[in-house]
C-alpha atoms as a PDB file:
ATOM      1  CA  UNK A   1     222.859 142.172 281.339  1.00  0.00           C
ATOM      2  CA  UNK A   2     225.062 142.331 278.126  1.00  0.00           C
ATOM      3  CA  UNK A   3     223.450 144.554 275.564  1.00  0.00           C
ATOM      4  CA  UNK A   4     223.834 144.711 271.577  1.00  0.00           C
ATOM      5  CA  UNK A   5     224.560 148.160 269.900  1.00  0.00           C
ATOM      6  CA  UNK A   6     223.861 148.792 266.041  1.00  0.00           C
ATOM      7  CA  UNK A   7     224.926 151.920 264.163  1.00  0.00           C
ATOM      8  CA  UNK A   8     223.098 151.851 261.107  1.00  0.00           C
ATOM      9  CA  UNK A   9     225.596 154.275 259.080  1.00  0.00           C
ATOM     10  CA  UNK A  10     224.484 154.731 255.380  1.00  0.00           C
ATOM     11  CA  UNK A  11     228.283 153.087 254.299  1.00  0.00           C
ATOM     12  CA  UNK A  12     228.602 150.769 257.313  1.00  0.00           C
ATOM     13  CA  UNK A  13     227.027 148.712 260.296  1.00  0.00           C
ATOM     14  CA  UNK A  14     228.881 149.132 263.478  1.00  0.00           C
ATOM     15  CA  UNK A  15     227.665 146.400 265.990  1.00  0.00           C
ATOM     16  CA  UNK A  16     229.391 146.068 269.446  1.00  0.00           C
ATOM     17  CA  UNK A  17     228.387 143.812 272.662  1.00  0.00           C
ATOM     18  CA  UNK A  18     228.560 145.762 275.705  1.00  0.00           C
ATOM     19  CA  UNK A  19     228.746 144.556 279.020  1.00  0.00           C
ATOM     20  CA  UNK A  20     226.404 146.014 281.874  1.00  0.00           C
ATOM     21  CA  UNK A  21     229.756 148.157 283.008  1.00  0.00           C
ATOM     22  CA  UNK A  22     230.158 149.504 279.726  1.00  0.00           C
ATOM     23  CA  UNK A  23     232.895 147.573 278.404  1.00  0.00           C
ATOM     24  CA  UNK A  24     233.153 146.734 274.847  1.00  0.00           C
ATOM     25  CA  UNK A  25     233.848 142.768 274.596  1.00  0.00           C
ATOM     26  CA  UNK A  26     233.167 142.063 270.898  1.00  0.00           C
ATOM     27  CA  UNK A  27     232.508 144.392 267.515  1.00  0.00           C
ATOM     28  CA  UNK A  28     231.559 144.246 264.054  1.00  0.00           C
ATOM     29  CA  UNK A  29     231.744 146.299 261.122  1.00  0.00           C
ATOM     30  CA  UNK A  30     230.148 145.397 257.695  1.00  0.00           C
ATOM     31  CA  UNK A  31     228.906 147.440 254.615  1.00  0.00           C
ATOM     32  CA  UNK A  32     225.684 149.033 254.508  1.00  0.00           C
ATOM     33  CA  UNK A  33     224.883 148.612 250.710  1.00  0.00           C
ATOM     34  CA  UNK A  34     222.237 151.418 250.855  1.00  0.00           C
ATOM     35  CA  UNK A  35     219.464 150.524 248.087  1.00  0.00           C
ATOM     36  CA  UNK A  36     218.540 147.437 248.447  1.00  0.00           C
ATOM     37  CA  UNK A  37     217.157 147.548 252.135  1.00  0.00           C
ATOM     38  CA  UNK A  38     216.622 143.385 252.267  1.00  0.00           C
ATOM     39  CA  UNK A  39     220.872 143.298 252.180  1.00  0.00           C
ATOM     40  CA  UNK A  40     221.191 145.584 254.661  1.00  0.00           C
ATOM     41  CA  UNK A  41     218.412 144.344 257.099  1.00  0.00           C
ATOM     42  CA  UNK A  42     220.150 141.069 256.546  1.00  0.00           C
ATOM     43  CA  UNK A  43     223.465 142.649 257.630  1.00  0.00           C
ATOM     44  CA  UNK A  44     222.063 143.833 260.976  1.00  0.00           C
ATOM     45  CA  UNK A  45     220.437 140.539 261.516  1.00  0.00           C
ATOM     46  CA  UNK A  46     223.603 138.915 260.779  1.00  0.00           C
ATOM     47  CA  UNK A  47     225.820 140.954 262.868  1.00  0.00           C
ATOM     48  CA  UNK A  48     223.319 140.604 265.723  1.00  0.00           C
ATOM     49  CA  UNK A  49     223.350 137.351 265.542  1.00  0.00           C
ATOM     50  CA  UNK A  50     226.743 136.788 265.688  1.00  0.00           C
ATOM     51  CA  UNK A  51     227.220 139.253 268.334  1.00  0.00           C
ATOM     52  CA  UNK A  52     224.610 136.640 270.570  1.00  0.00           C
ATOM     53  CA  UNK A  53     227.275 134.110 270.188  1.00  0.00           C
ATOM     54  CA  UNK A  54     228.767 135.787 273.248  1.00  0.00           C
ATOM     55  CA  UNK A  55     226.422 136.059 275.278  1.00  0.00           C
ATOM     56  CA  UNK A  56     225.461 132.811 275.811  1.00  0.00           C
ATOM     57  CA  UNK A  57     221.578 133.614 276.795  1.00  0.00           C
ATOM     58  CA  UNK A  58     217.812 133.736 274.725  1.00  0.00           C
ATOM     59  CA  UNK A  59     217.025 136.902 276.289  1.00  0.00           C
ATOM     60  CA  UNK A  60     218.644 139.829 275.486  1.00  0.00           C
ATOM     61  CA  UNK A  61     218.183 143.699 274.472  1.00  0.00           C
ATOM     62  CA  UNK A  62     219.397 145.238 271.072  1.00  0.00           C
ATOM     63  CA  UNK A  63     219.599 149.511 270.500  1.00  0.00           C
ATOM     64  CA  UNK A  64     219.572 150.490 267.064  1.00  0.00           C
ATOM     65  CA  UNK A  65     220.996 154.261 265.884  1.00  0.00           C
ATOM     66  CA  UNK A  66     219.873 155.445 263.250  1.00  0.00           C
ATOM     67  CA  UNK A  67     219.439 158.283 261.016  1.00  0.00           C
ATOM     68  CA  UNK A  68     215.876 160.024 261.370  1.00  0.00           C
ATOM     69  CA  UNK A  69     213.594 160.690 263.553  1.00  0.00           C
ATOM     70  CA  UNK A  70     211.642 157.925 266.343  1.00  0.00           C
ATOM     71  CA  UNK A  71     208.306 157.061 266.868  1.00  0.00           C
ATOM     72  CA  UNK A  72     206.891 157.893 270.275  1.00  0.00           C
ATOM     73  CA  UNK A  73     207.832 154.009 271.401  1.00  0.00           C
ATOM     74  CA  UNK A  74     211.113 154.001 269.912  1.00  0.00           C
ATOM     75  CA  UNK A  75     210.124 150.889 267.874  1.00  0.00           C
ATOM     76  CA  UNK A  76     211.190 152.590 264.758  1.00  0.00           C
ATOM     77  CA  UNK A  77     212.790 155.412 262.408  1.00  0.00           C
ATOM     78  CA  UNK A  78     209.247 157.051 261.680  1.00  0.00           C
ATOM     79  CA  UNK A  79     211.202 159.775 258.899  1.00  0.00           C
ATOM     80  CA  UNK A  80     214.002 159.136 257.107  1.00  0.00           C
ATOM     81  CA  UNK A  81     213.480 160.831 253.920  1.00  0.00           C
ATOM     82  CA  UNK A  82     215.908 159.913 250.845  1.00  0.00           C
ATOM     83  CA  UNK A  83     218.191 157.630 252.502  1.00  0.00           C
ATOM     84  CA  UNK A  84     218.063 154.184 253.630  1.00  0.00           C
ATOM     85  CA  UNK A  85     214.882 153.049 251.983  1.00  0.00           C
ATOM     86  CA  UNK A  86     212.892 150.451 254.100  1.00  0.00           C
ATOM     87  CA  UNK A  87     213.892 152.304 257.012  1.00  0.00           C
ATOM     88  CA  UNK A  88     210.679 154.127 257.802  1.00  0.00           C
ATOM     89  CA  UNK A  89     208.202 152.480 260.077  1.00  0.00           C
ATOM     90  CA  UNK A  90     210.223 148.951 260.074  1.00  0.00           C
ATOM     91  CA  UNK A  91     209.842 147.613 263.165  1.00  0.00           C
ATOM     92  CA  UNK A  92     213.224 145.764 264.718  1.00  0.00           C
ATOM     93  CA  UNK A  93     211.818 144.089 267.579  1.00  0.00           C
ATOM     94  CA  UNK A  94     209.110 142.079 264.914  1.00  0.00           C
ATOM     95  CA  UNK A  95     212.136 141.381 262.458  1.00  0.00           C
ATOM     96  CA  UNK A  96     214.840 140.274 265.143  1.00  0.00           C
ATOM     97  CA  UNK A  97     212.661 138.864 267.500  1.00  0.00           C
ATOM     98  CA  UNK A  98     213.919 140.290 270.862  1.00  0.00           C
ATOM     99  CA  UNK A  99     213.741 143.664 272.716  1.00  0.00           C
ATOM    100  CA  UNK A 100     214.974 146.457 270.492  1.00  0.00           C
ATOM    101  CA  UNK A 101     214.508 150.158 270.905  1.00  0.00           C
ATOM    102  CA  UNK A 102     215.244 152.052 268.317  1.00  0.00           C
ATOM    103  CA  UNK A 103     216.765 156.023 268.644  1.00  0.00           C
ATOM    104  CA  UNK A 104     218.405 158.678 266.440  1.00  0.00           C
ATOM    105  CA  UNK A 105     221.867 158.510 265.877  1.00  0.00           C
ATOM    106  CA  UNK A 106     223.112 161.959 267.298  1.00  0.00           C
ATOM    107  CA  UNK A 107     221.430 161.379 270.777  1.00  0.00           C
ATOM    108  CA  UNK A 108     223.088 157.922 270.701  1.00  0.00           C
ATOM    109  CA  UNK A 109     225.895 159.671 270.274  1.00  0.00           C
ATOM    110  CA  UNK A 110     225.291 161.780 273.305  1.00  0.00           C
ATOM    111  CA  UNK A 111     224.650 158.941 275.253  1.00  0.00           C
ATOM    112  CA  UNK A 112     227.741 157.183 274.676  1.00  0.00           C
ATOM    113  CA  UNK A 113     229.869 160.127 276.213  1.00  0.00           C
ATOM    114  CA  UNK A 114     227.249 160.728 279.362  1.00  0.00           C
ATOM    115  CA  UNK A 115     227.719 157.158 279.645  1.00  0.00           C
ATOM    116  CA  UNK A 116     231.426 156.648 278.981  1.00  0.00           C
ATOM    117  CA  UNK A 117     232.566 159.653 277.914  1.00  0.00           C
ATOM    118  CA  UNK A 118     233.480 163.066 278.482  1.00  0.00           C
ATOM    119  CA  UNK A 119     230.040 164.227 279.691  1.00  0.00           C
ATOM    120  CA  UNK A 120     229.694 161.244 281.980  1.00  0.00           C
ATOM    121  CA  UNK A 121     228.096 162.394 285.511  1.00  0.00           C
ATOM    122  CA  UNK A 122     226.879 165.974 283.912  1.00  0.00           C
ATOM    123  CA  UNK A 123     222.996 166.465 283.580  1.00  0.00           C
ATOM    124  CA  UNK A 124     222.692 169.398 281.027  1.00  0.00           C
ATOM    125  CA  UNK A 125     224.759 168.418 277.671  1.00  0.00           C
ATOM    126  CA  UNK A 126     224.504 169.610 274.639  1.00  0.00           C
ATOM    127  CA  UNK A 127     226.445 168.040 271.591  1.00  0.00           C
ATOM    128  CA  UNK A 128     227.190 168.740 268.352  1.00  0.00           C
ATOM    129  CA  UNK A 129     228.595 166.408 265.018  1.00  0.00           C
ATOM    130  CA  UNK A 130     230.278 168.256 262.695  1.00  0.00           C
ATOM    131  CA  UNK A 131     230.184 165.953 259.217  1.00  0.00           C
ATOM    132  CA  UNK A 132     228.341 166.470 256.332  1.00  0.00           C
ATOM    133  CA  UNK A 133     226.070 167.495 257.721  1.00  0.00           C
ATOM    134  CA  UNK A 134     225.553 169.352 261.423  1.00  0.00           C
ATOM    135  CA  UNK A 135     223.688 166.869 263.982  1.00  0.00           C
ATOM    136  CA  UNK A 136     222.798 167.521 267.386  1.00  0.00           C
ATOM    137  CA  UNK A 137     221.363 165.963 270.702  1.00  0.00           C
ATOM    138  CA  UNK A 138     220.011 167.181 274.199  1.00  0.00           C
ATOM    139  CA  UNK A 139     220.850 166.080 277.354  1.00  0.00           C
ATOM    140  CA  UNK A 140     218.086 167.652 279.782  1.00  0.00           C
ATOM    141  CA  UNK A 141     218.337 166.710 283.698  1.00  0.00           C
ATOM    142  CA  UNK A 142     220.206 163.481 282.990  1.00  0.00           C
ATOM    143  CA  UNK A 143     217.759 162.443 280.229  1.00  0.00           C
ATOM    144  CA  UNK A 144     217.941 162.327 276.429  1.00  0.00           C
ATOM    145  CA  UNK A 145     215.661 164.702 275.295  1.00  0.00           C
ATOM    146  CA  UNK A 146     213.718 163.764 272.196  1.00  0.00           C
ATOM    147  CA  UNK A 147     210.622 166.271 272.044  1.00  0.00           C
ATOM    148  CA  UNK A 148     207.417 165.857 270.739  1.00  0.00           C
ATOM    149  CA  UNK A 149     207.822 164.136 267.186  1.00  0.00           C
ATOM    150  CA  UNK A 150     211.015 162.733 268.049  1.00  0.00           C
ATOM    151  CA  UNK A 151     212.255 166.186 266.401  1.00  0.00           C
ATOM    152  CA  UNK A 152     214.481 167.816 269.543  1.00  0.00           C
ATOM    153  CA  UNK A 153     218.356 168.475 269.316  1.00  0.00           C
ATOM    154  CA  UNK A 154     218.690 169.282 265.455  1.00  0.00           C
ATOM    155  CA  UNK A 155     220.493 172.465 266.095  1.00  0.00           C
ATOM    156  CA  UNK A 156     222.646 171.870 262.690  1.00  0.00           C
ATOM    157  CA  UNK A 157     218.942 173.295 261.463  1.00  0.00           C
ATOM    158  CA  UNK A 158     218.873 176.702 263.874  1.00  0.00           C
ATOM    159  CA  UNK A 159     219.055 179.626 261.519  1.00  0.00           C
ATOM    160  CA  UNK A 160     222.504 181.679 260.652  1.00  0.00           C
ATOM    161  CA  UNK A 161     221.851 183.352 258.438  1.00  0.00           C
ATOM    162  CA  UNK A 162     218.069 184.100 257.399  1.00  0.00           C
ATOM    163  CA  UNK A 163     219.483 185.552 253.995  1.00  0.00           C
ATOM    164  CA  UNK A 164     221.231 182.131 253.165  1.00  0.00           C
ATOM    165  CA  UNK A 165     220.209 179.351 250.921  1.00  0.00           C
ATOM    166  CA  UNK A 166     217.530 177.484 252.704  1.00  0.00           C
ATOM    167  CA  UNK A 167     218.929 173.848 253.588  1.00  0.00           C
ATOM    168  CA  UNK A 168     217.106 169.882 253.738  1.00  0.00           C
ATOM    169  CA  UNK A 169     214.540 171.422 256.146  1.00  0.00           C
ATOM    170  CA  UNK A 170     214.181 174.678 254.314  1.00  0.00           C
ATOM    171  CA  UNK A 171     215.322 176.742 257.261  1.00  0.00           C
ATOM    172  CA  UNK A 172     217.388 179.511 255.610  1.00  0.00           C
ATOM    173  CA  UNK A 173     221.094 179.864 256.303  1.00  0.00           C
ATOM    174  CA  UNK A 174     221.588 177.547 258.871  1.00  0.00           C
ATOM    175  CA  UNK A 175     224.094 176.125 260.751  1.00  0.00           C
ATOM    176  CA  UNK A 176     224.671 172.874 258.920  1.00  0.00           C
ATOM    177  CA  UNK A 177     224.819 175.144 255.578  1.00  0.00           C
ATOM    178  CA  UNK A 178     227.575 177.450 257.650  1.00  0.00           C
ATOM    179  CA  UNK A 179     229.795 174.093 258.357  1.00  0.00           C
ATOM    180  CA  UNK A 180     228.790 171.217 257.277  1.00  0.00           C
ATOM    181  CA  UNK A 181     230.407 169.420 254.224  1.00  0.00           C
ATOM    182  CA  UNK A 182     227.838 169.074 252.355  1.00  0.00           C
ATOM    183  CA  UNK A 183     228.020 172.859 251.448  1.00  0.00           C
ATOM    184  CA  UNK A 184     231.904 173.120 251.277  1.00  0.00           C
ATOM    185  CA  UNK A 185     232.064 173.244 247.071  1.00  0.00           C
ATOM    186  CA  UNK A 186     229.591 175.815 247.024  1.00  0.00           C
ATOM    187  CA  UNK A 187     231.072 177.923 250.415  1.00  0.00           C
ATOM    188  CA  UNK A 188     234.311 177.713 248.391  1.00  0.00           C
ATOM    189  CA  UNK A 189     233.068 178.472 245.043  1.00  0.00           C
ATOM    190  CA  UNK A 190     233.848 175.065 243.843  1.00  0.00           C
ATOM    191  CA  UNK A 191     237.379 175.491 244.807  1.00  0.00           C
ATOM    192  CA  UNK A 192     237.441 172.755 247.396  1.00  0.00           C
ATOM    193  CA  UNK A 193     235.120 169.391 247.444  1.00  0.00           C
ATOM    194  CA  UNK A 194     236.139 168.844 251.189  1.00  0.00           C
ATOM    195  CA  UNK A 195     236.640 170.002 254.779  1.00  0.00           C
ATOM    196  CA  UNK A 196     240.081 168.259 254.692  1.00  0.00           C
ATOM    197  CA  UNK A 197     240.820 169.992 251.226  1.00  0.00           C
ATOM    198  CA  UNK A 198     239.756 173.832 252.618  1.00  0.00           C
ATOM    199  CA  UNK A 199     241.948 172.962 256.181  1.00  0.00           C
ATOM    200  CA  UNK A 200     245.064 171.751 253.977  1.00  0.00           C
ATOM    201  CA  UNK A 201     244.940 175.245 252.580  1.00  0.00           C
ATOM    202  CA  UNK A 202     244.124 176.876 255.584  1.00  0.00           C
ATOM    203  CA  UNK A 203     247.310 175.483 257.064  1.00  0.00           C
ATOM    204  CA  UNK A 204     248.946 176.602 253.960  1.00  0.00           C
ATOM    205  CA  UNK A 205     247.860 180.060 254.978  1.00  0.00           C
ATOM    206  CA  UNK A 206     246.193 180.730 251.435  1.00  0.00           C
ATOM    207  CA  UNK A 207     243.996 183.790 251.869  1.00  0.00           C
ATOM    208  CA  UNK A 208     240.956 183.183 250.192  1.00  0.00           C
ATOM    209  CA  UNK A 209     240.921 179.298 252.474  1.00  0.00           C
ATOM    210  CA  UNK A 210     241.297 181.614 256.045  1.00  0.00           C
ATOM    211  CA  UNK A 211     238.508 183.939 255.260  1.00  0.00           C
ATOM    212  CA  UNK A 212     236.246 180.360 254.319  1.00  0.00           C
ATOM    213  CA  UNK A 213     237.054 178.797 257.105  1.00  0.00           C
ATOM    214  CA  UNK A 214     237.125 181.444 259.939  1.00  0.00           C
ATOM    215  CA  UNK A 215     234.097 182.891 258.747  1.00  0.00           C
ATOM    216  CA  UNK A 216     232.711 179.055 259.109  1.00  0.00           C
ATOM    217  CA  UNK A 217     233.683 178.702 262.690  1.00  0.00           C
ATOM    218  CA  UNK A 218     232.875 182.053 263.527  1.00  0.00           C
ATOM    219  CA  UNK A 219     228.869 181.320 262.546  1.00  0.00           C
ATOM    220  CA  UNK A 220     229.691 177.755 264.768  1.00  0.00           C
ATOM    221  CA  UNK A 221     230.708 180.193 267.638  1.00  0.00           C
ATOM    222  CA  UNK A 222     227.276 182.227 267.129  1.00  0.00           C
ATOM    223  CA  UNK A 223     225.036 179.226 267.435  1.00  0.00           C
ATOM    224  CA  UNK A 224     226.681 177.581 270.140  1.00  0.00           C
ATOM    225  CA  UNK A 225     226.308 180.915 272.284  1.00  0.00           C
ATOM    226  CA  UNK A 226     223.114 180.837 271.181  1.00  0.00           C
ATOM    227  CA  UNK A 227     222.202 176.839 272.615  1.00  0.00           C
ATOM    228  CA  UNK A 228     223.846 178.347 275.513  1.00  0.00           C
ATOM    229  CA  UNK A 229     221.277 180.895 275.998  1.00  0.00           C
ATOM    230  CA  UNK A 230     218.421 178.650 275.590  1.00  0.00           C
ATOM    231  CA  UNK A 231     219.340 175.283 277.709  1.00  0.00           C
ATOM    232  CA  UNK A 232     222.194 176.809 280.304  1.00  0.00           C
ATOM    233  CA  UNK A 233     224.023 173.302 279.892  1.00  0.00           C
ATOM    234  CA  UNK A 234     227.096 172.361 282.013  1.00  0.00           C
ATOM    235  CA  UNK A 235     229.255 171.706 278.495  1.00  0.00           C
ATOM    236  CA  UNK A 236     228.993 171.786 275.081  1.00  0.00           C
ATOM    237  CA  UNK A 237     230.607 168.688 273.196  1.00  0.00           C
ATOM    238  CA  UNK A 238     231.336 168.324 270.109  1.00  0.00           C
ATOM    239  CA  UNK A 239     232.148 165.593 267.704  1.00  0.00           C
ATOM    240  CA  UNK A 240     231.834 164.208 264.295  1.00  0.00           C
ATOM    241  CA  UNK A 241     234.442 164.368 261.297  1.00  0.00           C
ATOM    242  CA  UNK A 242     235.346 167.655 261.290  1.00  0.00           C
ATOM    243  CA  UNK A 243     236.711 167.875 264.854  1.00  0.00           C
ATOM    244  CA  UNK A 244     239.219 165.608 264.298  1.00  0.00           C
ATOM    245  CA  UNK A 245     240.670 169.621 262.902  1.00  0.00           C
ATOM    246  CA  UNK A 246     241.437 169.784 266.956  1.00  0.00           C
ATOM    247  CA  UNK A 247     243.335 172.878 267.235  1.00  0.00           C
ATOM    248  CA  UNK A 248     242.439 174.034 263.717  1.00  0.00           C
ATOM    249  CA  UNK A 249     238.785 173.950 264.721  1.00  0.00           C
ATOM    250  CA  UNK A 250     238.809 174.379 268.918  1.00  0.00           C
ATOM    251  CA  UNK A 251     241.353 177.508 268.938  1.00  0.00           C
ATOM    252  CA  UNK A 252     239.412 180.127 267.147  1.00  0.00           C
ATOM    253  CA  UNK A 253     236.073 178.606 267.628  1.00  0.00           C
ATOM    254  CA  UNK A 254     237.153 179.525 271.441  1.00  0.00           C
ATOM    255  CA  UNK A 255     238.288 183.030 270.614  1.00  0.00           C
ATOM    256  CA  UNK A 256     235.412 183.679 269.142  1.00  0.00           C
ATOM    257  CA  UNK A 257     232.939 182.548 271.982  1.00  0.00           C
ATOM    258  CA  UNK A 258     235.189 185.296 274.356  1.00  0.00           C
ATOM    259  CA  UNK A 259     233.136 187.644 271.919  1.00  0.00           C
ATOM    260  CA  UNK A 260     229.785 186.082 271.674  1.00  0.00           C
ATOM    261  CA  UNK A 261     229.010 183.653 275.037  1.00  0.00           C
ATOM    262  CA  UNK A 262     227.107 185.854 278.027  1.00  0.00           C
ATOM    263  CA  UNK A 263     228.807 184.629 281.188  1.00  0.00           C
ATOM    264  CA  UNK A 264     226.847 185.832 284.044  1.00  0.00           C
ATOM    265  CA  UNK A 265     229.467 185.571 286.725  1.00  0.00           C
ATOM    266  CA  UNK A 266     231.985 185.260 285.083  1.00  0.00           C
ATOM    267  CA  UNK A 267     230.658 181.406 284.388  1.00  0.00           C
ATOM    268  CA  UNK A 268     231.828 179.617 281.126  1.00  0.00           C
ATOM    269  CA  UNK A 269     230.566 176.683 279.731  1.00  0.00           C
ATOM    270  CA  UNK A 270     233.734 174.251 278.626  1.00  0.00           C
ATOM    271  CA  UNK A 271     233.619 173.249 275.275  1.00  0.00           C
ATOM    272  CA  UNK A 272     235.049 169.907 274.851  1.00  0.00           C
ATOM    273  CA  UNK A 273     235.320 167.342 271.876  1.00  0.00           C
ATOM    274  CA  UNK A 274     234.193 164.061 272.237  1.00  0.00           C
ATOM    275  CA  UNK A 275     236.049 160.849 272.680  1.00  0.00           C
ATOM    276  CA  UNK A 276     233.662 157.570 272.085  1.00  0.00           C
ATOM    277  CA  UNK A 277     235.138 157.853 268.499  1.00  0.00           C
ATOM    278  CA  UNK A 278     233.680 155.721 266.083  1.00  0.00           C
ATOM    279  CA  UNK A 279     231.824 153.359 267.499  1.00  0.00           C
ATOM    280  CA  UNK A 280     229.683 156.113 270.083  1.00  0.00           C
ATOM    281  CA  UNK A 281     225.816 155.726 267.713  1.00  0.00           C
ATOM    282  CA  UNK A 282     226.615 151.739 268.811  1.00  0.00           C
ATOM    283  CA  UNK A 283     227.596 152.272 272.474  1.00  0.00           C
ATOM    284  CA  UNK A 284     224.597 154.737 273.120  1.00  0.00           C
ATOM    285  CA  UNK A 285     221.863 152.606 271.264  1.00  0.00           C
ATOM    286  CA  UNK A 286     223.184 149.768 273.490  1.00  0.00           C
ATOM    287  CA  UNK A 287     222.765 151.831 276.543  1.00  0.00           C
ATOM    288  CA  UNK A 288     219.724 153.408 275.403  1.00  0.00           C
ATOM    289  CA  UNK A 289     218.061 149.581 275.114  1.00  0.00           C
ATOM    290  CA  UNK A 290     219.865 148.686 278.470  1.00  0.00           C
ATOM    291  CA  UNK A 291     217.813 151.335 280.696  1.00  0.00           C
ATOM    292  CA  UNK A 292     214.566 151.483 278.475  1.00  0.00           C
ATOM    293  CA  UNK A 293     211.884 148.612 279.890  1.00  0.00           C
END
């Protein structure tokens, strides 16, 4: 069965019709327009719609990423606090009249590369986005694990640093305040506004940039040894905007798990960046809706 995949981004709607071997046959990307939740509700009922010219059938199943966290049912986004108003508690499958499950966008994410990507046939995954904030998801014996609440995988909100500033979820110093962009201006004294900005320099080899930056992935390296410890996975990926820095990001970030990661054995767990690229929140909410009755 052919299955439709939204990303509901807060700047743009990423719909793409999938076919039941995972190929992508059509996509669609359209502004959000955040604030004014009857436009963009209209947007992903437009794009579905036009995405069901393809199909050529009345019955059909529509996934939905999205920022927050799921009811029990995955019917909807049961806390999205501050963004996206009209998000929480909406119902899909009432509004777009067909089967729709709804999930979080960072285990769509994940879903996309154990489907498709570079954690497809592994059981124990755990992945990382690196953006402006620090998302996460779980991949627990070949299942997305969501927890009780919907709340499992944010490990951008594991705790650093329990001396630092205390970040969306008031956990202090944590790993989203260590990397993500949303902290970079104050990390940097107000010296850089972005990622891109503090890597340019980096490259540069300005002093004050290296010590910002290392120090960054360094606290990365910490909490991924320390996911490690807890779920033993078979790989680590990661993804998101800031590991398009490839080398800048994956070379020390490696050097510095030699130091931290306990390898029984010997044993190493690969870390590996992901490759569904933009369109992964849309690929796994279409697989997530194509294997959920």
């Amino acid at each position: 069965m052919k299955t439709i995949g939204i990303d509901l981004g807060g700047t743009r709607i990423k719909g793409v019709l999938i076919s039941s071997e995972g190929e992508i046959e059509h996509q669609i990307y359209t502004p959000t327009h955040d604030g004014n939740d009857q436009v963009w509700k209209a947007a992903v009922k437009n794009t579905v719609s036009e995405l069901n010219k393809f199909i050529y059938s009345d019955i059909y199943k529509i996934g939905i990423s999205a920022p927050g966290l799921p009811n029990a049912d995955n019917t909807a986004i049961n806390f999205m606090p501050g963004r996206l108003q009209g998000l929480e508690g909406f119902i899909w499958q009432d509004f777009l009249q067909q089967p729709t499950a709804v999930l979080n966008d960072g285990i769509a994410a994940l879903l996309a590369e154990a489907t498709f990507g570079v954690a497809k046939n592994k059981r124990q995954v755990a992945m990382l986005t690196l953006g402006t904030g620090v998302g996460g998801a779980l991949l627990l014996n070949g299942i997305p694990f969501q927890g009780a609440f919907g709340r499992a995988g944010h490990m951008g909100h594991m705790v650093i640093d329990f001396k630092g500033d205390q970040d969306v979820t008031g956990m202090p110093g944590s790993l989203e305040e260590c990397i993500g962009n949303c902290t970079i201006e104050k990390r940097t004294n107000g010296l850089y506004t972005t990622t891109h900005d503090l890597l340019n320099a980096f490259i540069r080899g300005e002093e004050f940039a290296t010590k910002v930056w290392l120090t960054s992935v360094r606290q990365l390296a910490t909490g991924i040894a320390s996911i490690i410890n807890i779920i033993s996975p078979e790989l680590i990926v990661i993804g998101g905007g800031i590991a398009e820095a490839n080398d800048l990001l994956f070379t020390p970030l490696r050097e510095y798990l030699n130091e931290y990661e306990w390898r029984p054995g010997g044993h190493t767990v690969p870390i590996v960046k992901a490759n569904q690229g933009d369109l992964a929140g849309a690929v796994g909410a279409a697989c997530f809706a194509m294997n959920k009755n």
